[in-house]
C-alpha atoms as a PDB file:
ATOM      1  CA  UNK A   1     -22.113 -23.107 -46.121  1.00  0.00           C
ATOM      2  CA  UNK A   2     -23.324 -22.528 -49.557  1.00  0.00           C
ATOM      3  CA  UNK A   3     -20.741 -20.228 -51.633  1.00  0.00           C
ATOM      4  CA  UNK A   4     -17.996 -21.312 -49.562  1.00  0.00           C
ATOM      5  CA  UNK A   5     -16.777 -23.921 -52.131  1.00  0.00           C
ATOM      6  CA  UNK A   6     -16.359 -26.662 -49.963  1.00  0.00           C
ATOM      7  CA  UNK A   7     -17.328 -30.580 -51.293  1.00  0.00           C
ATOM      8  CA  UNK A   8     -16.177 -33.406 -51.395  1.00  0.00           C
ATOM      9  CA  UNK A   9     -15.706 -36.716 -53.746  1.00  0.00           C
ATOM     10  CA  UNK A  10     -16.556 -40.556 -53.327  1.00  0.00           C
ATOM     11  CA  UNK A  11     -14.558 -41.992 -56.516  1.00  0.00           C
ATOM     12  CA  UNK A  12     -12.063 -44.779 -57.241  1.00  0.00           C
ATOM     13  CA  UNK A  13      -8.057 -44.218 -56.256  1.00  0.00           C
ATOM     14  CA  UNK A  14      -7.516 -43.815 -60.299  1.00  0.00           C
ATOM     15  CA  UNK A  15      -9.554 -41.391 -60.639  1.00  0.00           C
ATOM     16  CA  UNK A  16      -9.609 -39.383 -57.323  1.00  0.00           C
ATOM     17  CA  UNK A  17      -5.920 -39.074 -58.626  1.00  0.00           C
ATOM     18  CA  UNK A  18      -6.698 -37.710 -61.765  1.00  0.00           C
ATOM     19  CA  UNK A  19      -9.130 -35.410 -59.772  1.00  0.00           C
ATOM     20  CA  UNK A  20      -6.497 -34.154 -57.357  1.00  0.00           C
ATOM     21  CA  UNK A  21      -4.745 -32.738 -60.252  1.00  0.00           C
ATOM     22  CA  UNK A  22      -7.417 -30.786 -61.664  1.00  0.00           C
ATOM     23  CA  UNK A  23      -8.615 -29.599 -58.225  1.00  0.00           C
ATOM     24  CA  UNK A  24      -4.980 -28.703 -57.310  1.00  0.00           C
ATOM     25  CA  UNK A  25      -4.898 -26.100 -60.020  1.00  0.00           C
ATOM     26  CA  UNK A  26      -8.350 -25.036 -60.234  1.00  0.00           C
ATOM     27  CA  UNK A  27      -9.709 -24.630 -56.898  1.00  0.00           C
ATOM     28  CA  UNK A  28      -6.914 -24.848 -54.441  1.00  0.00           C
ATOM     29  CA  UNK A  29      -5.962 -23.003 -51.346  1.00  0.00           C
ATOM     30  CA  UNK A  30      -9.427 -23.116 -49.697  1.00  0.00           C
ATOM     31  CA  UNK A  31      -9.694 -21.221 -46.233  1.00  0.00           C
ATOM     32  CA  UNK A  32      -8.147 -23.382 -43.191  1.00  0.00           C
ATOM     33  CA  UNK A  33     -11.748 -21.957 -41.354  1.00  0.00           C
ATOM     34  CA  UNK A  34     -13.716 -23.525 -44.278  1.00  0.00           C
ATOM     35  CA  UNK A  35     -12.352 -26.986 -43.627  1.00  0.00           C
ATOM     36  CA  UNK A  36     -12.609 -27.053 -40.376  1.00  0.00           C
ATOM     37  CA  UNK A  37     -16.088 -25.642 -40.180  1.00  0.00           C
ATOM     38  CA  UNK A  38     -16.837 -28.601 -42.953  1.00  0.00           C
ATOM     39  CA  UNK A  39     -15.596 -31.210 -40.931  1.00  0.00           C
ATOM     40  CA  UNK A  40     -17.637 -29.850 -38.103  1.00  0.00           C
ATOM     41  CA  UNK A  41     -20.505 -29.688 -40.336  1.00  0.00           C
ATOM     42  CA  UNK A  42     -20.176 -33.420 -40.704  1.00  0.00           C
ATOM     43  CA  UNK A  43     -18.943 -34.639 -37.343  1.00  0.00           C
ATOM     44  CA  UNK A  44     -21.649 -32.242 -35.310  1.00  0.00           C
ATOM     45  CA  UNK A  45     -24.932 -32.260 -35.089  1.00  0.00           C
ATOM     46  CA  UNK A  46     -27.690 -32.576 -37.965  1.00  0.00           C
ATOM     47  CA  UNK A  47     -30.396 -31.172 -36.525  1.00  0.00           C
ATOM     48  CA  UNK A  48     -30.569 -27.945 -38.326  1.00  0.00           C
ATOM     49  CA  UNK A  49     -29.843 -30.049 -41.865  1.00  0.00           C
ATOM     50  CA  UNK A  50     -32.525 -31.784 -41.356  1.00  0.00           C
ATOM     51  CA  UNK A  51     -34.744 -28.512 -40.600  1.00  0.00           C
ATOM     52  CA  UNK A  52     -33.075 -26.894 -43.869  1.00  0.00           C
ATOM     53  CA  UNK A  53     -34.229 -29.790 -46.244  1.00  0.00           C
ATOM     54  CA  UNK A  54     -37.475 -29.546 -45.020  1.00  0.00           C
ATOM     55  CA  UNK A  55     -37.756 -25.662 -45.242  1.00  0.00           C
ATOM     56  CA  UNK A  56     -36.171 -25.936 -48.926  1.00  0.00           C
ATOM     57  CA  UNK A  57     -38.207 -28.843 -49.803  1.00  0.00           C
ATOM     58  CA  UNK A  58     -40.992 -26.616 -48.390  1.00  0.00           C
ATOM     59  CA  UNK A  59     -39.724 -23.645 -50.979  1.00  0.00           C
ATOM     60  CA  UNK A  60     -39.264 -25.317 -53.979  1.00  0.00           C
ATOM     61  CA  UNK A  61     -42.625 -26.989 -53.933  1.00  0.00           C
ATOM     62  CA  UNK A  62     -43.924 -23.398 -53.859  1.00  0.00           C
ATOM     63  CA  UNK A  63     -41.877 -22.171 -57.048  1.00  0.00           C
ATOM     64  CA  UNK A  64     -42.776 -25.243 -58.751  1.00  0.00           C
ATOM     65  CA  UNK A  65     -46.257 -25.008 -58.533  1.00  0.00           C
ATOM     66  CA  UNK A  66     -46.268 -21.059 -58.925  1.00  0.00           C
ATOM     67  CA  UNK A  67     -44.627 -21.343 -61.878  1.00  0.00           C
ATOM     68  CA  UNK A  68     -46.524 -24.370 -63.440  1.00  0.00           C
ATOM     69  CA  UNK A  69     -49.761 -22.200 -62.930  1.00  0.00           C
ATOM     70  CA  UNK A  70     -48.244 -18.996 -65.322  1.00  0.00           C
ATOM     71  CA  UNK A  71     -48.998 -19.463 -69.077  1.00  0.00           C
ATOM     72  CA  UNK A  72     -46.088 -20.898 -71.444  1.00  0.00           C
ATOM     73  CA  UNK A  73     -44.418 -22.122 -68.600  1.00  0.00           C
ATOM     74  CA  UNK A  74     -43.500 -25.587 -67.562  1.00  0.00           C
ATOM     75  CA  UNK A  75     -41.239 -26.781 -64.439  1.00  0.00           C
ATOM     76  CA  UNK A  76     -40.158 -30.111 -63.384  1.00  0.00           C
ATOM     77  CA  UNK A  77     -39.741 -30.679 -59.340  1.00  0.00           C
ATOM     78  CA  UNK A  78     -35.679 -30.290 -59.858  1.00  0.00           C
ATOM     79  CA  UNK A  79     -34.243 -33.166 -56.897  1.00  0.00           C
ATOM     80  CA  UNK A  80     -31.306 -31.336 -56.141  1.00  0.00           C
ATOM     81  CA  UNK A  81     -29.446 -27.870 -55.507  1.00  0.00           C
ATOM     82  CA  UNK A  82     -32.018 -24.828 -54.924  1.00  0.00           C
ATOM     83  CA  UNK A  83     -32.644 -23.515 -58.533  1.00  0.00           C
ATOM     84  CA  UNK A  84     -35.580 -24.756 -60.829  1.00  0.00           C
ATOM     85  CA  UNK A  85     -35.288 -24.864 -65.101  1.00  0.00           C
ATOM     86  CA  UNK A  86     -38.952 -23.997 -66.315  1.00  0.00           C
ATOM     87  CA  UNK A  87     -39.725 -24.333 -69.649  1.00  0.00           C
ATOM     88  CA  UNK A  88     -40.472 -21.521 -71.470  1.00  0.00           C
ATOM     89  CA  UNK A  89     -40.893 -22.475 -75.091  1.00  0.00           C
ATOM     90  CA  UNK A  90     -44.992 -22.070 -74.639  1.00  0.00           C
ATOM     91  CA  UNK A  91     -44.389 -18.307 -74.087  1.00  0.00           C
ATOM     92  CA  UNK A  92     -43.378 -17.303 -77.700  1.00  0.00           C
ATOM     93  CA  UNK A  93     -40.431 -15.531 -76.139  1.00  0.00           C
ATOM     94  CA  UNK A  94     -36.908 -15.675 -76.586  1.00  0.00           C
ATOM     95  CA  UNK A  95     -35.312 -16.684 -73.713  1.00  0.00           C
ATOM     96  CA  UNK A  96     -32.958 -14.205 -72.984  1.00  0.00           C
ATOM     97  CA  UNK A  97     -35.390 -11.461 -73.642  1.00  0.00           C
ATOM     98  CA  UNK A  98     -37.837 -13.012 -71.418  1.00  0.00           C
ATOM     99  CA  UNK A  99     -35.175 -13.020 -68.378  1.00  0.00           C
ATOM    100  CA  UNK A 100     -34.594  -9.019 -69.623  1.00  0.00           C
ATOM    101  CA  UNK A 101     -38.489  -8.164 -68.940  1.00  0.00           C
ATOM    102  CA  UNK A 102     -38.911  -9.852 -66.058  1.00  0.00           C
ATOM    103  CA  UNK A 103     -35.976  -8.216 -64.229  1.00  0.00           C
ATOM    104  CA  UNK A 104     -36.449  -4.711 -65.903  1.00  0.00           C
ATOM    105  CA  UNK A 105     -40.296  -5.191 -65.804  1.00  0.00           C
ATOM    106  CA  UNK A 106     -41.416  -7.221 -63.167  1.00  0.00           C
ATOM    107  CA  UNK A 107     -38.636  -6.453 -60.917  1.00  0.00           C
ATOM    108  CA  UNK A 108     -37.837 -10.821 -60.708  1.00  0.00           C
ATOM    109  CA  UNK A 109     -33.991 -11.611 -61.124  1.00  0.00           C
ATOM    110  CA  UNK A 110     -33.575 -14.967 -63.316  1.00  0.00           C
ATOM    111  CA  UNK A 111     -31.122 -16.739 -65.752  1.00  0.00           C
ATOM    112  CA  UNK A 112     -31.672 -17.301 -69.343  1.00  0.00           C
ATOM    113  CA  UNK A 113     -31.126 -21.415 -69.600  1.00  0.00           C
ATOM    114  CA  UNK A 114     -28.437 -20.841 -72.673  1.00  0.00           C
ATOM    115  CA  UNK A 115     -26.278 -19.107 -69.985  1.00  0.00           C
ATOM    116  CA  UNK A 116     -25.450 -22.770 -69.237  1.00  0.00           C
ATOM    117  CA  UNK A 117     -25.160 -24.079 -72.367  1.00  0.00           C
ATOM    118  CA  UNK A 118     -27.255 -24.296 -75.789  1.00  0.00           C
ATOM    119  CA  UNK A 119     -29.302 -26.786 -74.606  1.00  0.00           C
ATOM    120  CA  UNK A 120     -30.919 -24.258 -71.768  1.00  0.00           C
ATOM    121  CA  UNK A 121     -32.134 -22.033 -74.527  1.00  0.00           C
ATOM    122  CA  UNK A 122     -36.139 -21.988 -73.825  1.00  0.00           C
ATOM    123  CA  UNK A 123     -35.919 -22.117 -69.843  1.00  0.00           C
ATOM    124  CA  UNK A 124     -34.893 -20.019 -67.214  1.00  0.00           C
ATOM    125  CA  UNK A 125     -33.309 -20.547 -64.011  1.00  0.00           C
ATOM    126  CA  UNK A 126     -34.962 -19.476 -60.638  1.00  0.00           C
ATOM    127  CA  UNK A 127     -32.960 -19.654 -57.905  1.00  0.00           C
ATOM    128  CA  UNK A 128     -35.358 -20.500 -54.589  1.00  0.00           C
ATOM    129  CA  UNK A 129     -32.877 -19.847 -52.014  1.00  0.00           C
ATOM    130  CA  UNK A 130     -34.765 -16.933 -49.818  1.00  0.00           C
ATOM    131  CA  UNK A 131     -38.289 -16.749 -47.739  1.00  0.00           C
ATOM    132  CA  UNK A 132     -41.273 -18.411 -49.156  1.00  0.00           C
ATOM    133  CA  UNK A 133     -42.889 -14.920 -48.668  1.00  0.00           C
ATOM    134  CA  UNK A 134     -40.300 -13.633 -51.153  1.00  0.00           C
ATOM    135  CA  UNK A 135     -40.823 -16.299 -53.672  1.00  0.00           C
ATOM    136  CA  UNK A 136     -44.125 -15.749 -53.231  1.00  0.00           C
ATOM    137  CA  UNK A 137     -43.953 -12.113 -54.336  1.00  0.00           C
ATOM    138  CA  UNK A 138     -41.632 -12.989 -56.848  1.00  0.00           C
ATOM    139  CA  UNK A 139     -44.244 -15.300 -58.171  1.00  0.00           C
ATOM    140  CA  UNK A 140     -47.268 -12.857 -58.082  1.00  0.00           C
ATOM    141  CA  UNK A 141     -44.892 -10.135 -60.180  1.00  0.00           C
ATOM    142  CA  UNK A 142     -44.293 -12.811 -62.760  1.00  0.00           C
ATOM    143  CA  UNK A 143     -48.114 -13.616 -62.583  1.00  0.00           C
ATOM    144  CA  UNK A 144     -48.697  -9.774 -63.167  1.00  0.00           C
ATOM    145  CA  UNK A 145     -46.361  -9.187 -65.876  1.00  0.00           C
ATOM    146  CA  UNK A 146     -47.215 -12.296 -68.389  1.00  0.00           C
ATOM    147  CA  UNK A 147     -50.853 -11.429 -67.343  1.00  0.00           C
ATOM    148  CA  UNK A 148     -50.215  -8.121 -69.644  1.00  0.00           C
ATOM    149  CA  UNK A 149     -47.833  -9.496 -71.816  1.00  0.00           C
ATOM    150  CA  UNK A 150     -48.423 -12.653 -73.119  1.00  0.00           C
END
Protein backbone atom coordinates (compact mmCIF):
# COMPACT_ATOMS: atom_id res chain seq x y z
CA UNK A 1 0.00 0.00 0.00
CA UNK A 2 2.95 2.20 -0.14
CA UNK A 3 1.93 5.92 -1.33
CA UNK A 4 -1.42 5.48 -0.08
CA UNK A 5 -0.71 7.38 3.19
CA UNK A 6 -2.13 5.10 5.47
CA UNK A 7 -0.30 4.46 9.25
CA UNK A 8 -0.97 4.34 12.22
CA UNK A 9 0.26 5.46 15.95
CA UNK A 10 0.97 3.53 19.34
CA UNK A 11 1.33 6.70 21.80
CA UNK A 12 -0.06 7.81 25.17
CA UNK A 13 -3.91 9.39 25.35
CA UNK A 14 -2.00 12.97 25.90
CA UNK A 15 -0.32 12.84 23.19
CA UNK A 16 -2.37 10.80 20.60
CA UNK A 17 -4.60 13.93 21.41
CA UNK A 18 -2.22 16.37 20.56
CA UNK A 19 -1.59 14.16 17.41
CA UNK A 20 -5.22 14.07 16.34
CA UNK A 21 -5.03 17.72 15.96
CA UNK A 22 -2.18 17.94 13.78
CA UNK A 23 -3.32 14.94 11.68
CA UNK A 24 -6.85 16.48 11.48
CA UNK A 25 -5.50 19.41 9.56
CA UNK A 26 -2.67 18.01 7.80
CA UNK A 27 -3.56 14.77 6.44
CA UNK A 28 -7.24 14.31 6.79
CA UNK A 29 -9.96 12.95 4.63
CA UNK A 30 -8.13 9.73 3.62
CA UNK A 31 -10.08 7.42 1.06
CA UNK A 32 -12.96 5.25 2.86
CA UNK A 33 -11.24 2.26 0.31
CA UNK A 34 -7.82 3.02 1.95
CA UNK A 35 -9.06 2.23 5.42
CA UNK A 36 -10.76 -0.48 4.78
CA UNK A 37 -8.17 -2.12 2.60
CA UNK A 38 -5.73 -1.23 5.80
CA UNK A 39 -7.74 -2.90 8.17
CA UNK A 40 -7.85 -5.83 5.84
CA UNK A 41 -4.24 -5.60 5.48
CA UNK A 42 -4.03 -6.23 9.19
CA UNK A 43 -6.91 -8.56 9.96
CA UNK A 44 -6.09 -10.92 6.65
CA UNK A 45 -3.57 -12.89 5.87
CA UNK A 46 0.36 -12.23 6.12
CA UNK A 47 1.60 -14.43 3.88
CA UNK A 48 2.57 -12.16 1.12
CA UNK A 49 4.21 -9.61 4.00
CA UNK A 50 6.20 -11.98 4.94
CA UNK A 51 7.31 -12.82 1.17
CA UNK A 52 7.78 -8.87 0.66
CA UNK A 53 10.30 -8.49 3.63
CA UNK A 54 12.19 -11.15 2.41
CA UNK A 55 12.27 -9.98 -1.31
CA UNK A 56 13.18 -6.31 0.05
CA UNK A 57 15.54 -7.59 2.53
CA UNK A 58 16.80 -9.56 -0.51
CA UNK A 59 17.09 -5.97 -2.53
CA UNK A 60 18.60 -3.85 -0.23
CA UNK A 61 21.40 -6.22 0.58
CA UNK A 62 22.15 -5.93 -3.15
CA UNK A 63 22.29 -1.95 -3.21
CA UNK A 64 24.23 -2.01 -0.15
CA UNK A 65 26.89 -4.01 -1.21
CA UNK A 66 26.85 -2.54 -4.90
CA UNK A 67 27.29 0.58 -3.66
CA UNK A 68 29.94 -0.12 -0.90
CA UNK A 69 32.10 -1.65 -3.81
CA UNK A 70 32.06 2.00 -6.04
CA UNK A 71 34.91 4.40 -5.01
CA UNK A 72 34.05 7.42 -2.51
CA UNK A 73 31.12 5.74 -1.53
CA UNK A 74 30.01 4.40 1.78
CA UNK A 75 26.44 2.84 2.80
CA UNK A 76 25.18 1.62 6.01
CA UNK A 77 22.51 -1.50 5.84
CA UNK A 78 19.51 1.24 6.50
CA UNK A 79 16.81 -1.14 8.97
CA UNK A 80 13.87 0.41 7.75
CA UNK A 81 11.76 1.95 4.74
CA UNK A 82 13.28 0.99 1.14
CA UNK A 83 15.81 3.86 0.47
CA UNK A 84 19.61 3.69 1.44
CA UNK A 85 21.90 7.17 2.47
CA UNK A 86 25.50 6.38 1.05
CA UNK A 87 28.11 8.47 1.86
CA UNK A 88 29.58 10.32 -0.63
CA UNK A 89 32.12 12.65 0.91
CA UNK A 90 35.13 10.17 -0.50
CA UNK A 91 34.06 11.18 -4.06
CA UNK A 92 35.29 14.86 -4.06
CA UNK A 93 31.88 15.77 -5.39
CA UNK A 94 29.31 18.00 -4.36
CA UNK A 95 26.41 16.32 -3.61
CA UNK A 96 23.91 17.77 -5.58
CA UNK A 97 26.06 17.77 -8.62
CA UNK A 98 26.84 14.23 -8.15
CA UNK A 99 22.91 13.30 -8.14
CA UNK A 100 22.89 15.77 -11.57
CA UNK A 101 25.57 13.36 -13.41
CA UNK A 102 24.33 10.37 -12.47
CA UNK A 103 20.78 11.02 -13.73
CA UNK A 104 21.90 13.11 -16.84
CA UNK A 105 24.98 10.79 -17.28
CA UNK A 106 24.47 7.52 -16.13
CA UNK A 107 20.86 7.50 -16.68
CA UNK A 108 20.39 6.48 -12.37
CA UNK A 109 17.59 8.67 -10.66
CA UNK A 110 18.78 9.63 -6.93
CA UNK A 111 18.35 12.35 -4.20
CA UNK A 112 20.95 14.70 -3.07
CA UNK A 113 20.94 13.99 1.03
CA UNK A 114 20.54 18.03 1.71
CA UNK A 115 17.10 17.62 0.01
CA UNK A 116 16.25 16.40 3.54
CA UNK A 117 17.95 18.63 5.48
CA UNK A 118 21.66 20.10 5.89
CA UNK A 119 22.79 17.32 7.56
CA UNK A 120 22.25 14.96 4.22
CA UNK A 121 24.69 17.12 2.37
CA UNK A 122 27.51 14.39 1.28
CA UNK A 123 25.00 11.35 0.65
CA UNK A 124 22.48 10.47 -1.64
CA UNK A 125 19.36 8.67 -1.41
CA UNK A 126 18.64 5.44 -3.49
CA UNK A 127 15.43 4.34 -3.41
CA UNK A 128 15.47 0.18 -3.81
CA UNK A 129 11.91 -0.29 -4.38
CA UNK A 130 11.94 -2.19 -8.03
CA UNK A 131 13.55 -5.69 -9.42
CA UNK A 132 16.90 -6.70 -8.24
CA UNK A 133 17.68 -6.93 -12.03
CA UNK A 134 16.96 -3.19 -12.17
CA UNK A 135 19.05 -2.29 -9.24
CA UNK A 136 21.41 -4.27 -10.61
CA UNK A 137 21.67 -2.24 -13.81
CA UNK A 138 21.33 0.74 -11.95
CA UNK A 139 24.38 -0.33 -10.08
CA UNK A 140 26.59 -1.33 -13.11
CA UNK A 141 25.72 2.42 -14.74
CA UNK A 142 26.94 3.98 -11.54
CA UNK A 143 29.97 1.51 -11.68
CA UNK A 144 30.52 2.79 -15.36
CA UNK A 145 30.19 6.36 -14.84
CA UNK A 146 32.57 6.95 -11.57
CA UNK A 147 34.83 4.40 -13.44
CA UNK A 148 35.43 7.52 -15.98
CA UNK A 149 34.89 10.12 -13.70
CA UNK A 150 36.35 9.89 -10.56
Amino acid sequence: MTGWRLGYGVMRADLAKQITLLMTNSNSCTASFTQIAGVEALRGPQDSVDHMREEFRRRRAVMVEGLNRLPGFRCRQPHGAFYVFPNIRDTGRPTRALADALLTEAGVACLWGSAFGDWGDGYLRFSFANSVENIQKALERIETWTKKNL
